[in-house]
C-alpha atoms as a PDB file:
ATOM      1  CA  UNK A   1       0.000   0.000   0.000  1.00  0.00           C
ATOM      2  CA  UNK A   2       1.208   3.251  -1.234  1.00  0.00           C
ATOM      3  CA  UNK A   3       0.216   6.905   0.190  1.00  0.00           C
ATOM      4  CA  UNK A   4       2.145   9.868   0.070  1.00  0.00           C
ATOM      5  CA  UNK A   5       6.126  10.969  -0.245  1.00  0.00           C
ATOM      6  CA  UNK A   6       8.645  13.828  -0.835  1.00  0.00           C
ATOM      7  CA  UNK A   7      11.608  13.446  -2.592  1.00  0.00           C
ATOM      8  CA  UNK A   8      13.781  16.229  -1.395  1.00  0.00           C
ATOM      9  CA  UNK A   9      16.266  16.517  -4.647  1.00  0.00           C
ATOM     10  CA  UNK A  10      14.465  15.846  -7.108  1.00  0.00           C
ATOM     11  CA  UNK A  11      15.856  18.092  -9.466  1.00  0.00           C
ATOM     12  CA  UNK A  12      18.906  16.214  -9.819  1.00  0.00           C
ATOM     13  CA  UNK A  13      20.395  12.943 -12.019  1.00  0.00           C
ATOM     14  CA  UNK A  14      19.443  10.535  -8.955  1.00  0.00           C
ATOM     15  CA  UNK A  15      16.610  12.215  -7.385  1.00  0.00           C
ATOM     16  CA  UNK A  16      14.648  12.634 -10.427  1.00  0.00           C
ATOM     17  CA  UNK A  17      14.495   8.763 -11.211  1.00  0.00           C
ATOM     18  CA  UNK A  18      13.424   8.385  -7.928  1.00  0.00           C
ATOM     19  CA  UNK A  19      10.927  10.673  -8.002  1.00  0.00           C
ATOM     20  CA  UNK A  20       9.647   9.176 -11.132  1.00  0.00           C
ATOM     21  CA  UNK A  21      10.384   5.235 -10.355  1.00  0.00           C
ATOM     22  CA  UNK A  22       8.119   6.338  -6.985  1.00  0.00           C
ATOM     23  CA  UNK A  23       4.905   8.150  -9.004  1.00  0.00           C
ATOM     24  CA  UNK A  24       5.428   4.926 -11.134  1.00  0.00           C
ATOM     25  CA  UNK A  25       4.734   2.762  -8.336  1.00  0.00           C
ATOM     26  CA  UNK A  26       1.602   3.992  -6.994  1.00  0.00           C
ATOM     27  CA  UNK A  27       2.876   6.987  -4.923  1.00  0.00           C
ATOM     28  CA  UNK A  28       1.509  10.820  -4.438  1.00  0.00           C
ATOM     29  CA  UNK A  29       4.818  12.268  -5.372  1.00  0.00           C
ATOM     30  CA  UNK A  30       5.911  15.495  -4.724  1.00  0.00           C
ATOM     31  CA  UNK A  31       9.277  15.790  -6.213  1.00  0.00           C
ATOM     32  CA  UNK A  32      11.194  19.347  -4.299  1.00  0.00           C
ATOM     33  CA  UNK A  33      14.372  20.913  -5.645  1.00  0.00           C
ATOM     34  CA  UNK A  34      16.808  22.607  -3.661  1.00  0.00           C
ATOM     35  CA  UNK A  35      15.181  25.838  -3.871  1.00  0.00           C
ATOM     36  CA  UNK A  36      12.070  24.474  -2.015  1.00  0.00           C
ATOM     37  CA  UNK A  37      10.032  24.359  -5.547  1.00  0.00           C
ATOM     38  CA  UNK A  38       7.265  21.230  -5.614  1.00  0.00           C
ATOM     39  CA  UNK A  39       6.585  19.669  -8.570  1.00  0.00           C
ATOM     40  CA  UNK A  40       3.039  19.908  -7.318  1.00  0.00           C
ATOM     41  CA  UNK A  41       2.780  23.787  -7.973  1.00  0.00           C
ATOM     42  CA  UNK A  42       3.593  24.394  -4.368  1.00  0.00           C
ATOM     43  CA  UNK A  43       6.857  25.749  -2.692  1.00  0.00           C
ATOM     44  CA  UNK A  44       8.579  25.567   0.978  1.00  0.00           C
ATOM     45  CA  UNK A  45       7.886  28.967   2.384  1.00  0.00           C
ATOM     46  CA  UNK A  46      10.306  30.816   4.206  1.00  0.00           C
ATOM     47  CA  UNK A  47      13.948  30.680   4.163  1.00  0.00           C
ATOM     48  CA  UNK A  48      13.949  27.371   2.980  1.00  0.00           C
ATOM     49  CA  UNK A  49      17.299  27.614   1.205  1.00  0.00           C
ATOM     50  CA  UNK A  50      19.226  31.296   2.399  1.00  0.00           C
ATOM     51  CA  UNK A  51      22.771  30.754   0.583  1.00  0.00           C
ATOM     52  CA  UNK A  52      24.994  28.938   3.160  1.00  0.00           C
ATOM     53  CA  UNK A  53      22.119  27.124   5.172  1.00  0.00           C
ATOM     54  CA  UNK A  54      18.794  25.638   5.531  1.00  0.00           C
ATOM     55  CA  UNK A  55      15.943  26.638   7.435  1.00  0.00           C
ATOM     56  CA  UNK A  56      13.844  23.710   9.460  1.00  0.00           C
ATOM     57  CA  UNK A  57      11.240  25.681  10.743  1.00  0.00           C
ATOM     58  CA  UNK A  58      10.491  26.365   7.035  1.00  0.00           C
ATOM     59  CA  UNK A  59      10.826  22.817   6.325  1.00  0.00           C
ATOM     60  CA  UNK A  60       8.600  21.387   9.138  1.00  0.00           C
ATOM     61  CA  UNK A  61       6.044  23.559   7.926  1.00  0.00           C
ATOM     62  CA  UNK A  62       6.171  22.640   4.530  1.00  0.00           C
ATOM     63  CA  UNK A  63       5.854  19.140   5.740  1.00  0.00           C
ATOM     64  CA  UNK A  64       3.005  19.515   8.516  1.00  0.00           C
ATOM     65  CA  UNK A  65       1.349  20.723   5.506  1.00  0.00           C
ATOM     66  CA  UNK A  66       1.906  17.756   3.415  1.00  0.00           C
ATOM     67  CA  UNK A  67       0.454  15.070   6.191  1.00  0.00           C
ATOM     68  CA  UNK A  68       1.886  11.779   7.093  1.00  0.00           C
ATOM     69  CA  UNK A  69       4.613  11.011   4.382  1.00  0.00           C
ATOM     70  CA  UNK A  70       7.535   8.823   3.494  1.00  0.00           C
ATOM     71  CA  UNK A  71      10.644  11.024   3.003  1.00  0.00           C
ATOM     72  CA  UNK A  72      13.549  10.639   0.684  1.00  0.00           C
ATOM     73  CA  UNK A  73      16.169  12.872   0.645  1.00  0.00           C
ATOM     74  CA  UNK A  74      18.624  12.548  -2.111  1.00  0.00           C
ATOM     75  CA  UNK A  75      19.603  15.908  -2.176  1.00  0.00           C
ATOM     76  CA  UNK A  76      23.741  15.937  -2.101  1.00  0.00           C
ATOM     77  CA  UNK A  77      26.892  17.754  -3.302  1.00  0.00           C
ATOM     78  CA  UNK A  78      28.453  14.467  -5.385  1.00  0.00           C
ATOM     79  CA  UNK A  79      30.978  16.323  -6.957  1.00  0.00           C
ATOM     80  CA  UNK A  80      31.527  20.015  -5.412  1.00  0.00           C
ATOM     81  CA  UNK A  81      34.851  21.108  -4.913  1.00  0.00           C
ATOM     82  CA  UNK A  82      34.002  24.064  -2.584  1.00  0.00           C
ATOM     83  CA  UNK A  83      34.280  22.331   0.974  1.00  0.00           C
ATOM     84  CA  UNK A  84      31.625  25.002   2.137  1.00  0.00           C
ATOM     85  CA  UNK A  85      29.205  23.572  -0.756  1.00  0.00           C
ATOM     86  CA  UNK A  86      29.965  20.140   0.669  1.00  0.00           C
ATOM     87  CA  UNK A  87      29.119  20.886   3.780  1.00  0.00           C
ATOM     88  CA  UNK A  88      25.726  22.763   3.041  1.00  0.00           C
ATOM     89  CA  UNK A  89      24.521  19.972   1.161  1.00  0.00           C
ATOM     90  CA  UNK A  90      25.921  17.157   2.695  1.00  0.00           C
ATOM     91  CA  UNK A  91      25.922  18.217   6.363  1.00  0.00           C
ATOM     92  CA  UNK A  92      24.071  20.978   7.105  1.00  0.00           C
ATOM     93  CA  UNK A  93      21.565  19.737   4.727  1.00  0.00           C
ATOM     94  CA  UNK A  94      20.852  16.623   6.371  1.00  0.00           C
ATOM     95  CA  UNK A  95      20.850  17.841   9.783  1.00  0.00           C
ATOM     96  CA  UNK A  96      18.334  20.623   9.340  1.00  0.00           C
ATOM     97  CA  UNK A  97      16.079  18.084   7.825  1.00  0.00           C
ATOM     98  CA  UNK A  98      16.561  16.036  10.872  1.00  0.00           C
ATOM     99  CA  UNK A  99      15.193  18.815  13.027  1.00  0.00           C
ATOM    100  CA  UNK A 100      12.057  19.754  10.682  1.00  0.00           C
ATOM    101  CA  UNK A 101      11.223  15.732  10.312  1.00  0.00           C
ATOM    102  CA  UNK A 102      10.942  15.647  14.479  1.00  0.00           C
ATOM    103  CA  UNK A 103       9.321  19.030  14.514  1.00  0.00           C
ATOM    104  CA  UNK A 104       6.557  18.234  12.297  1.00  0.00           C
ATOM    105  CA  UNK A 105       5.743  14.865  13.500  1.00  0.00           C
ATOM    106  CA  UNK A 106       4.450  14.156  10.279  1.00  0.00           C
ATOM    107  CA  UNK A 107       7.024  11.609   8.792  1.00  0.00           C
ATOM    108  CA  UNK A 108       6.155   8.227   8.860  1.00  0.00           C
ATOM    109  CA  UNK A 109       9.713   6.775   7.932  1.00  0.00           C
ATOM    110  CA  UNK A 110      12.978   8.057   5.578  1.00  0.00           C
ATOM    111  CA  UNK A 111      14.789   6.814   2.848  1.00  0.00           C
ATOM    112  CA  UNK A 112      18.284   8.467   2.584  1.00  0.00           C
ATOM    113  CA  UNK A 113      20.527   8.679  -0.129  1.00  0.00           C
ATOM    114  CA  UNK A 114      24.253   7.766   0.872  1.00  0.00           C
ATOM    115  CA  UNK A 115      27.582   7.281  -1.157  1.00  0.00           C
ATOM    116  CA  UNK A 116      30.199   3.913  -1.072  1.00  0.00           C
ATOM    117  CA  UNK A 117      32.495   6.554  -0.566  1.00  0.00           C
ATOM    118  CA  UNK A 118      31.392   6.746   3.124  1.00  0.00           C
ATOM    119  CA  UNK A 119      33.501   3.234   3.547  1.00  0.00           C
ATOM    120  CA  UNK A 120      36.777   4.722   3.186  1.00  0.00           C
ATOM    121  CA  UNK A 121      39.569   1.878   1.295  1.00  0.00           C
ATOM    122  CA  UNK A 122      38.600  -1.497   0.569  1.00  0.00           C
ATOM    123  CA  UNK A 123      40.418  -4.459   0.153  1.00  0.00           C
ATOM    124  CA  UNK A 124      40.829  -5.849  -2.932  1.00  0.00           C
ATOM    125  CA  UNK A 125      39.029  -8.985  -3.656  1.00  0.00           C
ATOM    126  CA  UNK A 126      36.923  -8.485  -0.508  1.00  0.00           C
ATOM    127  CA  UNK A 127      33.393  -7.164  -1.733  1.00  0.00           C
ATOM    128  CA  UNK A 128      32.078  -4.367   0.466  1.00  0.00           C
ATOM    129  CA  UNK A 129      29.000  -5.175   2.985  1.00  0.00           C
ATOM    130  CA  UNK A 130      26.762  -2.991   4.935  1.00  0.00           C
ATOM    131  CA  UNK A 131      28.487  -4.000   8.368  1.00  0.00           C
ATOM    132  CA  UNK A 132      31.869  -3.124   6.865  1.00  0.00           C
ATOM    133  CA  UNK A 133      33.475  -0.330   8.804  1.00  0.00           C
ATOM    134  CA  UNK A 134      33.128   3.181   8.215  1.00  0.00           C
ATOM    135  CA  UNK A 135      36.144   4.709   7.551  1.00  0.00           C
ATOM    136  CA  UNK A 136      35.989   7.558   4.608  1.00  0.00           C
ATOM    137  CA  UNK A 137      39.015   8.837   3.605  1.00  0.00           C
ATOM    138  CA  UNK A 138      37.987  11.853   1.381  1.00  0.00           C
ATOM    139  CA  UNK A 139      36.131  14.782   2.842  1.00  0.00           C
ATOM    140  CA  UNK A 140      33.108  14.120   0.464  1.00  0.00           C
ATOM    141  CA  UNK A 141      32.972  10.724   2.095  1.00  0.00           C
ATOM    142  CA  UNK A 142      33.384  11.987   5.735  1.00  0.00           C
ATOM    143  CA  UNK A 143      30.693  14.649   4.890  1.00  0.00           C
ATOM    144  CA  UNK A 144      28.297  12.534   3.892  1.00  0.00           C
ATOM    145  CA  UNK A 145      28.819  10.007   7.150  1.00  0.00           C
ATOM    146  CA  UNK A 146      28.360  13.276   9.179  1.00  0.00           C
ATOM    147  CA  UNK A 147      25.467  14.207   7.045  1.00  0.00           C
ATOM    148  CA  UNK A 148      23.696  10.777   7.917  1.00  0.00           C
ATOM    149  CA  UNK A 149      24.683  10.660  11.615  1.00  0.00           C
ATOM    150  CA  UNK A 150      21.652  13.288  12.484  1.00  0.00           C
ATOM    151  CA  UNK A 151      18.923  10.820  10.811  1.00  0.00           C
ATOM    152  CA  UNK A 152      20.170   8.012  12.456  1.00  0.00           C
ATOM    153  CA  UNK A 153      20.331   9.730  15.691  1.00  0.00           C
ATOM    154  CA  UNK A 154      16.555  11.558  14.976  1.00  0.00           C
ATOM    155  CA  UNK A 155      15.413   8.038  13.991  1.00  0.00           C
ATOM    156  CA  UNK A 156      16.148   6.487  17.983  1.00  0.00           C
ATOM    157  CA  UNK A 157      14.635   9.317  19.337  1.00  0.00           C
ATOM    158  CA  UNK A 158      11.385   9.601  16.628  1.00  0.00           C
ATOM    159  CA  UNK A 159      11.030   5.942  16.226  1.00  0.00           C
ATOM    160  CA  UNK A 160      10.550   6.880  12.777  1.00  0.00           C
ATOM    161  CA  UNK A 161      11.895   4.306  10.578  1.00  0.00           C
ATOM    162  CA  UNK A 162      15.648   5.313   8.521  1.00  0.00           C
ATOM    163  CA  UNK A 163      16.890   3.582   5.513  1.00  0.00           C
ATOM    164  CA  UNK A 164      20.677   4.483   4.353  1.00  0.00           C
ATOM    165  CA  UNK A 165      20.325   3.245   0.717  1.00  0.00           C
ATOM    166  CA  UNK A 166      24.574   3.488  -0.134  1.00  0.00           C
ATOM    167  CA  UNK A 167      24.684   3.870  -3.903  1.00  0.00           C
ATOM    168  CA  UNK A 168      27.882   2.986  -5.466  1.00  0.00           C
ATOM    169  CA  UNK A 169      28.926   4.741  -8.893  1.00  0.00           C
ATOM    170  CA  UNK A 170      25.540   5.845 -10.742  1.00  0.00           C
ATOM    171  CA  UNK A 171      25.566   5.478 -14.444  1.00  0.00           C
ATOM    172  CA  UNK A 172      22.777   5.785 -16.786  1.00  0.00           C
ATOM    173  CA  UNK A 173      20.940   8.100 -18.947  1.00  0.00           C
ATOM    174  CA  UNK A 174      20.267  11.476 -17.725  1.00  0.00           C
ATOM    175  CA  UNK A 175      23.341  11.990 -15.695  1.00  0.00           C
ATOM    176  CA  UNK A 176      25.229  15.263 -14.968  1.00  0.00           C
ATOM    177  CA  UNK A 177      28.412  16.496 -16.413  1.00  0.00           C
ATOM    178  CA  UNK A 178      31.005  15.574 -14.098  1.00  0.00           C
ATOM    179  CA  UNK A 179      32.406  12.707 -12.739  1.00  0.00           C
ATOM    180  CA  UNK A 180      33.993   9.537 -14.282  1.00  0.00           C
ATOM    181  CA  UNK A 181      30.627   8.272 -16.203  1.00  0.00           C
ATOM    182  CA  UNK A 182      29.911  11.512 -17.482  1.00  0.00           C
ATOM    183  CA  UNK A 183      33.310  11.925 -19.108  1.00  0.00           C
ATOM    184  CA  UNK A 184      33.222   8.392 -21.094  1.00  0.00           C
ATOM    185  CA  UNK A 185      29.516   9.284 -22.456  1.00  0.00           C
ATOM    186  CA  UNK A 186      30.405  12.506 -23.222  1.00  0.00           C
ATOM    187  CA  UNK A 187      34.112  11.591 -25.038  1.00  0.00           C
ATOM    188  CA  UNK A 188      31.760   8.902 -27.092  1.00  0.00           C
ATOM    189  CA  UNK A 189      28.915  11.180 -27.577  1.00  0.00           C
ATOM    190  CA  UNK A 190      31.168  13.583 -29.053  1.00  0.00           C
ATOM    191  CA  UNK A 191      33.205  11.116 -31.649  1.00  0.00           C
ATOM    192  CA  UNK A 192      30.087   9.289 -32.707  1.00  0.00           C
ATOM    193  CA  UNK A 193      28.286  13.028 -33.771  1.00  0.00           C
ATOM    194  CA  UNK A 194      32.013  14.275 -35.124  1.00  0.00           C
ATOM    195  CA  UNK A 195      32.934  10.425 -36.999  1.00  0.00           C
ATOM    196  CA  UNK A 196      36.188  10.562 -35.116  1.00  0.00           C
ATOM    197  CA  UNK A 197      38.214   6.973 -34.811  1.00  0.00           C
ATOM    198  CA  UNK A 198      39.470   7.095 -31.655  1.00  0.00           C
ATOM    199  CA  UNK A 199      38.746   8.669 -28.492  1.00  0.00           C
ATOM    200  CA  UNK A 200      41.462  10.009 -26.206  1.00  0.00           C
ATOM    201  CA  UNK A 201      40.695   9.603 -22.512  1.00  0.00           C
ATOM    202  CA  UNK A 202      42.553  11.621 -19.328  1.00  0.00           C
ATOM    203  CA  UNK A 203      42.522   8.849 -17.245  1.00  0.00           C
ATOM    204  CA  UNK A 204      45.121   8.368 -13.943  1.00  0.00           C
ATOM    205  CA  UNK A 205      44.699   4.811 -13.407  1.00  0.00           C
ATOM    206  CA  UNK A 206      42.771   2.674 -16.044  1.00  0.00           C
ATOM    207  CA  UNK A 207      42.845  -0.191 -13.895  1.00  0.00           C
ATOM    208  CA  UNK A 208      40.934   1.746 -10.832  1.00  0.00           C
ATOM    209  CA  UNK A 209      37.769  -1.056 -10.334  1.00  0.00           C
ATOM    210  CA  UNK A 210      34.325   0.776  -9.166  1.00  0.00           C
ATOM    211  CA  UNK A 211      31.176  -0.983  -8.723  1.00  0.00           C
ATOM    212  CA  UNK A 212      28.415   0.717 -11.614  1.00  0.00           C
ATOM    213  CA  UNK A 213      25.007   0.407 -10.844  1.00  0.00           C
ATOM    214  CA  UNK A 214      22.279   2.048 -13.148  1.00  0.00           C
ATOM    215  CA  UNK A 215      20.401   4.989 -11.951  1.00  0.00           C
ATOM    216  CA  UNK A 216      17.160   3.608 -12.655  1.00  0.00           C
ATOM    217  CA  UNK A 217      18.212   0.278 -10.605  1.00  0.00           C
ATOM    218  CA  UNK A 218      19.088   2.126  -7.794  1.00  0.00           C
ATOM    219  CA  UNK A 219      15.778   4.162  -8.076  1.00  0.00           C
ATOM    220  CA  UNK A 220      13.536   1.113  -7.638  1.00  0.00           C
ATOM    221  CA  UNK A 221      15.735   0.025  -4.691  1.00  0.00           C
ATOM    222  CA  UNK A 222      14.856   2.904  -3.490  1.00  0.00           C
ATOM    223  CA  UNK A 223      10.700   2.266  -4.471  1.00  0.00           C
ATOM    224  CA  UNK A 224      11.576  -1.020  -2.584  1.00  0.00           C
ATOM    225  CA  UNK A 225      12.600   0.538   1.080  1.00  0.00           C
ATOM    226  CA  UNK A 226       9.919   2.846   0.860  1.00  0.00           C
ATOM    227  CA  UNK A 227       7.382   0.283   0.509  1.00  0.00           C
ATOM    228  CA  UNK A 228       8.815  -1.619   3.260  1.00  0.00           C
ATOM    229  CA  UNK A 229      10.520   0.102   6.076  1.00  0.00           C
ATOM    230  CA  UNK A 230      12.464  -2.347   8.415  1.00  0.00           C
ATOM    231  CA  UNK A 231      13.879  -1.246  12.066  1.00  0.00           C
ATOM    232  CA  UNK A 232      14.883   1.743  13.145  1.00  0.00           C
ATOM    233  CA  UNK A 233      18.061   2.244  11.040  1.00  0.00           C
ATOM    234  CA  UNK A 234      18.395  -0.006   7.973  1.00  0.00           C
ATOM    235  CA  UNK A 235      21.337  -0.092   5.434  1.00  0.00           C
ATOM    236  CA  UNK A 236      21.318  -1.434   1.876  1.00  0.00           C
ATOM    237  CA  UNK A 237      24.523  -1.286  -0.966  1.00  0.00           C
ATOM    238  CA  UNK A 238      22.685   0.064  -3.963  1.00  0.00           C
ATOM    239  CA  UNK A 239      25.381  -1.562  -7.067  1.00  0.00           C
ATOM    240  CA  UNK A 240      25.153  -3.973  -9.162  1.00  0.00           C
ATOM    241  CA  UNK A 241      27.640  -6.486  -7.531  1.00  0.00           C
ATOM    242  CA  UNK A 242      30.297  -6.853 -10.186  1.00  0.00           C
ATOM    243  CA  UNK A 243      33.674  -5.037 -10.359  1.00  0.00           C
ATOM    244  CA  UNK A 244      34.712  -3.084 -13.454  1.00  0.00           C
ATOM    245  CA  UNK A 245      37.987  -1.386 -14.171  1.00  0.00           C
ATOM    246  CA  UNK A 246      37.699   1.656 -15.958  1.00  0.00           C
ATOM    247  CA  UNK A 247      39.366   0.133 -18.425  1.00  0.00           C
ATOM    248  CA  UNK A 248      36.501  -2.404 -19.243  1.00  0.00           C
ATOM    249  CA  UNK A 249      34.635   0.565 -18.764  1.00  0.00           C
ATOM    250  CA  UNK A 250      36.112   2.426 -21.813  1.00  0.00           C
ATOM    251  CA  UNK A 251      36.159  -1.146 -23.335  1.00  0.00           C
ATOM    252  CA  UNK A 252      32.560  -1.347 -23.859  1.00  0.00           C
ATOM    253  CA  UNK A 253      31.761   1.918 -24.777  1.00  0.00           C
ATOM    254  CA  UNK A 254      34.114   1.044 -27.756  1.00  0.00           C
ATOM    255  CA  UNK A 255      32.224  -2.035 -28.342  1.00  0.00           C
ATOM    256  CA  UNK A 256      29.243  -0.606 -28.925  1.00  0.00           C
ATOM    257  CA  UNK A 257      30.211   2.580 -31.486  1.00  0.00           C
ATOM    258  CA  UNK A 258      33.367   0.927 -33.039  1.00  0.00           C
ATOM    259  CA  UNK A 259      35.501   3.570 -31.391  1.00  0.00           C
ATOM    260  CA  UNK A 260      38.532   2.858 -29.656  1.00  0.00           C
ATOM    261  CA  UNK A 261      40.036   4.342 -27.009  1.00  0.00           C
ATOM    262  CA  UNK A 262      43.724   5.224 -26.086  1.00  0.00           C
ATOM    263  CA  UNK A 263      44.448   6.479 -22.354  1.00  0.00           C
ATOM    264  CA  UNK A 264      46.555   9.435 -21.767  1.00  0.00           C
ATOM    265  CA  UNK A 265      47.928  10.213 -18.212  1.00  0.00           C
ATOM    266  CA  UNK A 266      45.643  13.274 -16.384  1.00  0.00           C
ATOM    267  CA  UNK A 267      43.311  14.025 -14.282  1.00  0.00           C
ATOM    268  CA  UNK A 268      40.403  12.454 -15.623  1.00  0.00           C
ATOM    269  CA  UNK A 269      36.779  12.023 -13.740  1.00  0.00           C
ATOM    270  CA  UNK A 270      38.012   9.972 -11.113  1.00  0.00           C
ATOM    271  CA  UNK A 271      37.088  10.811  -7.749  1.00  0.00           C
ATOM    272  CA  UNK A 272      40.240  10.057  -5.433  1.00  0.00           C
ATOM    273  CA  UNK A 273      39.653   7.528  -2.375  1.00  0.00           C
ATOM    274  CA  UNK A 274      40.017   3.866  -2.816  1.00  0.00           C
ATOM    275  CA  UNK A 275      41.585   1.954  -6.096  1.00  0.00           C
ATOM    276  CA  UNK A 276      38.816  -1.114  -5.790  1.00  0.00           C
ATOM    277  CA  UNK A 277      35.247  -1.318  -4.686  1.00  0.00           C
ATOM    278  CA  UNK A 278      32.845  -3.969  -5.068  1.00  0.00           C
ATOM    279  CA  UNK A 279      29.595  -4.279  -3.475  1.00  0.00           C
ATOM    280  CA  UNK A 280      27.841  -7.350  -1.427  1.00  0.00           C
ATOM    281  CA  UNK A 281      24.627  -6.527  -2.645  1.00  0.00           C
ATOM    282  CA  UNK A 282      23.172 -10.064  -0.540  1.00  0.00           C
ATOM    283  CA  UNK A 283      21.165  -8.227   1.550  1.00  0.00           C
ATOM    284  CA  UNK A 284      18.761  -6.007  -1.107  1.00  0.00           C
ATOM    285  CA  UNK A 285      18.084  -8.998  -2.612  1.00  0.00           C
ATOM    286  CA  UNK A 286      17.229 -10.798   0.810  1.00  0.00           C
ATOM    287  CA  UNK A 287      14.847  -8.595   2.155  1.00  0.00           C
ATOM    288  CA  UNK A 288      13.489  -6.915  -0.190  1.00  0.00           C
ATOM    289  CA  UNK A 289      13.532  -9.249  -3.448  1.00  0.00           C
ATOM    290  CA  UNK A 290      15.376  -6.384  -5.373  1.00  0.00           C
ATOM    291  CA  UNK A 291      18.157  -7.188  -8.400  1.00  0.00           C
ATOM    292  CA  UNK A 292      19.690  -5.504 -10.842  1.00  0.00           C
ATOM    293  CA  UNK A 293      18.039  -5.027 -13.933  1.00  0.00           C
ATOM    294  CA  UNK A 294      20.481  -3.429 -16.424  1.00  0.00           C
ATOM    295  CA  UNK A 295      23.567  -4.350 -18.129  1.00  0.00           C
ATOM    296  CA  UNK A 296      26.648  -2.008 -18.360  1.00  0.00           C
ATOM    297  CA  UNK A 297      25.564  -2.454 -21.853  1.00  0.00           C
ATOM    298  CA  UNK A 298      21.947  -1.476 -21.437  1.00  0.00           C
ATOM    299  CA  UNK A 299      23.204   1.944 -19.371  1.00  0.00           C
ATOM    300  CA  UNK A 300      25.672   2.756 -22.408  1.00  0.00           C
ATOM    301  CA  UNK A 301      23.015   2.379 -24.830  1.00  0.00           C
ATOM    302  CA  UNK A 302      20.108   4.671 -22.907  1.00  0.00           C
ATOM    303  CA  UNK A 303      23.182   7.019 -22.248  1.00  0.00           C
ATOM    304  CA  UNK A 304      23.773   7.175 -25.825  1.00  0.00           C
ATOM    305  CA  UNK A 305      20.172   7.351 -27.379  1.00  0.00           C
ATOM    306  CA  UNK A 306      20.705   3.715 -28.574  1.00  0.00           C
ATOM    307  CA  UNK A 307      18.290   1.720 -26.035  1.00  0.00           C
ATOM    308  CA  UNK A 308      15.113   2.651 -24.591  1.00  0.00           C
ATOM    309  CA  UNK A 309      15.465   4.238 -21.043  1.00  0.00           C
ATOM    310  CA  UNK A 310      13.383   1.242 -19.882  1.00  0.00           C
ATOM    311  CA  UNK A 311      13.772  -1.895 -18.052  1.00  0.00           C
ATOM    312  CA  UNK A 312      14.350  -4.512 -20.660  1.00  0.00           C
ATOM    313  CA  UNK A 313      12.067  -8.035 -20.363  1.00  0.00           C
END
């Protein structure tokens, strides 16, 4: 049984699929950018976004307003390089939304939208589980464990139900324009319209292994844990389970336009922290019957306007 929920975020890559994978499943979405604009004509008044902060009061409100609702916040600074941008979105952010969820009274559980990068280095050959350690090592990571320490502490007082839904690295179509994914699609998006032969990729260390996951997979994970919220804090990977170098990554873009690709030491897209990740993604499927539904393949082709952006079967 569905009923209402706000997706705070919604105006970005991740938080728009979820919006939409929710309305798709039944739900009275409101979808809320971070300018406190509802996709339902409405809007958080007050100071609900002031520059450097957030205002709860405003918030609380807003939701009072709405009545008893499921919360997701995927609202997040994924690739800011301004440490007091991180910390608005990631921190304050989540903390201020902490306060206005107790204040109104009105939420009936949260979903919230982590990062892998909260585990710090992994071991190679060891895939990552939800009781594995914290232990970020970048100051997006730590930012977004500090971010998610005010739910889980409003969730023991509230008894309001928390899910920490940890998505890995988010391909698909519709994504933004930075970050590792968004550089390959954009490099072959580029050749394919221009008939070049080869692409040329800034690229540190080819052989860096992430775990990809499809934005609309990690969407209906997200469907999944608001349909069914478990204790008072529950954690689930959102990834696909597999390991791919960025090499492969490159690999199959070329597979599928013909273009090859030759690496060049620089910068790149890559995000620094740790050199391998793969997910355990056991316990999604476990408890809440969720798998993946798209290929690397299938993402490359909805990224490229060669595949429908739907699930395939």
């Amino acid at each position: 049984m569905t009923g209402t929920v706000v997706v705070f975020g919604a105006g970005g890559f991740l938080g728009g699929h979820v919006a939409e994978a929710l309305a798709a499943d039944g739900w009275n979405c409101t979808g809320v950018d971070r300018r406190g604009r509802a996709t339902d004509g409405g809007h958080v008044t007050g100071p609900y976004y002031s520059g450097h902060d957030w205002s709860s009061a405003a918030l609380s409100r807003f939701l009072r307003a709405r009545g008893p609702a499921v919360i997701v916040n995927a609202v997040g600074a994924p690739w800011a390089i301004d440490p007091s941008v991180v910390r608005r979105d990631n921190v304050v952010w989540p903390c201020r939304l902490a306060e206005a969820c107790e204040l109104s009274g009105t939420a009936k559980s949260l979903v919230h939208l982590g990062s892998s990068h909260e585990y710090g280095d992994t071991v190679p050959g060891i895939p990552v589980s939800e009781s594995t350690a914290l232990a970020p090592t970048t100051e997006y990571g730590k930012s977004k464990v500090s971010g998610a320490s005010y739910l889980v502490r409003a969730a023991y007082r509230t008894r309001q139900p928390l899910t920490l839904v940890r998505a890995f690295n988010v391909i698909g179509p519709g994504h933004g324009r930075h970050g590792l994914w968004a550089a390959a699609a954009g490099l072959y998006r580029a050749a394919t319209a221009a008939g070049h032969d080869r692409v040329v990729a800034n690229v540190p260390r080819p052989e860096t292994v992430r775990d990809l996951v499809d934005v609309r997979d990690v969407a209906r994970l997200v469907a999944l844990a608001a349909r069914r919220p478990g204790p008072p804090v529950a954690v689930y990977n959102a990834a696909s389970g597999t390991g791919t170098s960025i090499e492969q990554l490159f690999e199959a873009f070329a597979k599928q336009t013909g273009v090859p690709c030759r690496f060049v030491p620089g910068p790149g897209g890559l995000r620094t922290g740790s050199t391998w990740q793969h997910a355990d993604i056991s316990r999604a499927t476990t408890r809440l019957g969720w798998t993946r539904r798209y290929t690397l393949a299938d993402s490359i082709g909805a990224a490229l306007g060669r595949a429908p952006a739907v699930a395939p079967g």
